[in-house]
Protein backbone atom coordinates (compact mmCIF):
# COMPACT_ATOMS: atom_id res chain seq x y z
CA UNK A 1 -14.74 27.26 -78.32
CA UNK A 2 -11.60 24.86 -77.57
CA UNK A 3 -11.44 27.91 -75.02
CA UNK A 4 -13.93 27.64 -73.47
CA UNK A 5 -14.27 23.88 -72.99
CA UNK A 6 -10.48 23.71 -71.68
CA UNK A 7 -11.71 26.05 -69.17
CA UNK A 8 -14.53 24.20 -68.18
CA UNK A 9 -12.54 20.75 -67.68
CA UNK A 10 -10.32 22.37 -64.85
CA UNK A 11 -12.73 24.04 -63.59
CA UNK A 12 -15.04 20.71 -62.83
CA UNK A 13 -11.43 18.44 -62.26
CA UNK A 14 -10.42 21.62 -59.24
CA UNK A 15 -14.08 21.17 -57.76
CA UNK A 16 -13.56 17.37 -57.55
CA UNK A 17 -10.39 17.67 -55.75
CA UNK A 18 -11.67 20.15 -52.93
CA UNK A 19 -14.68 16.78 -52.17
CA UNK A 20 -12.17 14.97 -50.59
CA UNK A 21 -12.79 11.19 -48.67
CA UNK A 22 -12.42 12.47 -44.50
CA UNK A 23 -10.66 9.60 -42.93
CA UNK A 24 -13.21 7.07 -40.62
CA UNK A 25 -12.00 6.02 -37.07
CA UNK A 26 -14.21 3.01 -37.67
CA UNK A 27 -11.23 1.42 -40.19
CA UNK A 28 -8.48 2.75 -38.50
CA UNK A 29 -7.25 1.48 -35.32
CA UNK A 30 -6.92 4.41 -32.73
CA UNK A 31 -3.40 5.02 -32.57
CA UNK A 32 -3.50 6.56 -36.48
CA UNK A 33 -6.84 8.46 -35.67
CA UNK A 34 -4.84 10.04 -32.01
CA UNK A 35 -1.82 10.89 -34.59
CA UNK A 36 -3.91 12.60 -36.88
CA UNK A 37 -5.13 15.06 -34.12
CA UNK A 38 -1.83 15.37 -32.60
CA UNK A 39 -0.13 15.97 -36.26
CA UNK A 40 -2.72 18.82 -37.39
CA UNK A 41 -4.16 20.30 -34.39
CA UNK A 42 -7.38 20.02 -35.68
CA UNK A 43 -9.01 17.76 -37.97
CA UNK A 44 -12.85 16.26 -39.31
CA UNK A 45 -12.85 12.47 -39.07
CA UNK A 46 -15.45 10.21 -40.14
CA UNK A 47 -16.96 8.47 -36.88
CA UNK A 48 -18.88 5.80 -38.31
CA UNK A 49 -21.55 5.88 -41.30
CA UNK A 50 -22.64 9.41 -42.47
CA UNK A 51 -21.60 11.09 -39.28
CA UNK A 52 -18.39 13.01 -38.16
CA UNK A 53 -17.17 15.78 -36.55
CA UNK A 54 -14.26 17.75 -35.71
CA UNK A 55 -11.58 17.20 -33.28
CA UNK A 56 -9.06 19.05 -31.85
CA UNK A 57 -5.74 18.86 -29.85
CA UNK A 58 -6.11 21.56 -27.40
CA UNK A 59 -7.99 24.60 -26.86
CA UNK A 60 -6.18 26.97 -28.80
CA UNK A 61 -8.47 25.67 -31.97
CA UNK A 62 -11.44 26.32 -30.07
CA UNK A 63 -13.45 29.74 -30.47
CA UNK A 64 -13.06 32.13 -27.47
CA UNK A 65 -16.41 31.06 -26.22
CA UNK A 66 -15.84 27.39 -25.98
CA UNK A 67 -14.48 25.02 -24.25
CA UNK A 68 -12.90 21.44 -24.55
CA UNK A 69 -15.18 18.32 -24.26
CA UNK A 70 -13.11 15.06 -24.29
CA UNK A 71 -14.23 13.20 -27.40
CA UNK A 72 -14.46 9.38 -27.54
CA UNK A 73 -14.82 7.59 -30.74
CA UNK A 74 -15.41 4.16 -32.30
CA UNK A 75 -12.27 2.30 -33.88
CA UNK A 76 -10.97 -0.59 -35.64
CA UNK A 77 -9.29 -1.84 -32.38
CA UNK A 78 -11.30 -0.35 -29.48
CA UNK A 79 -14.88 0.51 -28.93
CA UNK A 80 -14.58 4.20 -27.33
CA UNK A 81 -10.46 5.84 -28.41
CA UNK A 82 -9.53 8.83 -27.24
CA UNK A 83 -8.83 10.77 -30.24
CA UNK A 84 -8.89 14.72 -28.76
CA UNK A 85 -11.25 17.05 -27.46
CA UNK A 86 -14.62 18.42 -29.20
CA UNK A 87 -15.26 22.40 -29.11
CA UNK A 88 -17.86 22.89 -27.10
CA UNK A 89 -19.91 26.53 -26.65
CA UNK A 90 -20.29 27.68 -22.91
CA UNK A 91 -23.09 29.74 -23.88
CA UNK A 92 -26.42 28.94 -22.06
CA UNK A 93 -28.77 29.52 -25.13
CA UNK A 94 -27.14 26.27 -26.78
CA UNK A 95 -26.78 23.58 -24.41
């Protein structure tokens, strides 16, 4: 039984790790959110309340298909930062 509840507490505490707080450009001033795309190529950042999305540093984290769309964001210091590019599809059935 001790066995079995051992097993159960690191299962739940490895679950809780993987939820993980994505940084927000909102609090950050732009600078830190530019670094963070420059740093890991690509990244999901927080871009103000419950939305986000993911930005990249150049193309080569992009699917085949798609292509770069500069990406503007909200942040501490400046109302629209240049962070990185979106991925965007080039396929006509979802623009």
């Amino acid at each position: 039984m001790k066995a079995v509840a051992l097993t159960l507490v690191l299962v739940l505490n490895a679950g809780a790790a993987l939820a993980q707080a994505r940084p927000s450009t909102v609090t950050r001033p732009c600078a830190a959110s530019q670094r963070d795309v420059q740093v890991h190529g690509a990244i999901v950042l927080g871009t103000g309340g419950f939305t986000y999305d993911r930005f990249v540093r150049d193309r080569s984290f992009c699917q085949f298909d798609e292509s770069l769309d500069p990406a503007w964001v909200p942040s501490r210091d400046q109302e629209a930062c240049f962070v990185g590019y979106r991925c965007k599809s080039q396929s006509r059935w979802f623009d």
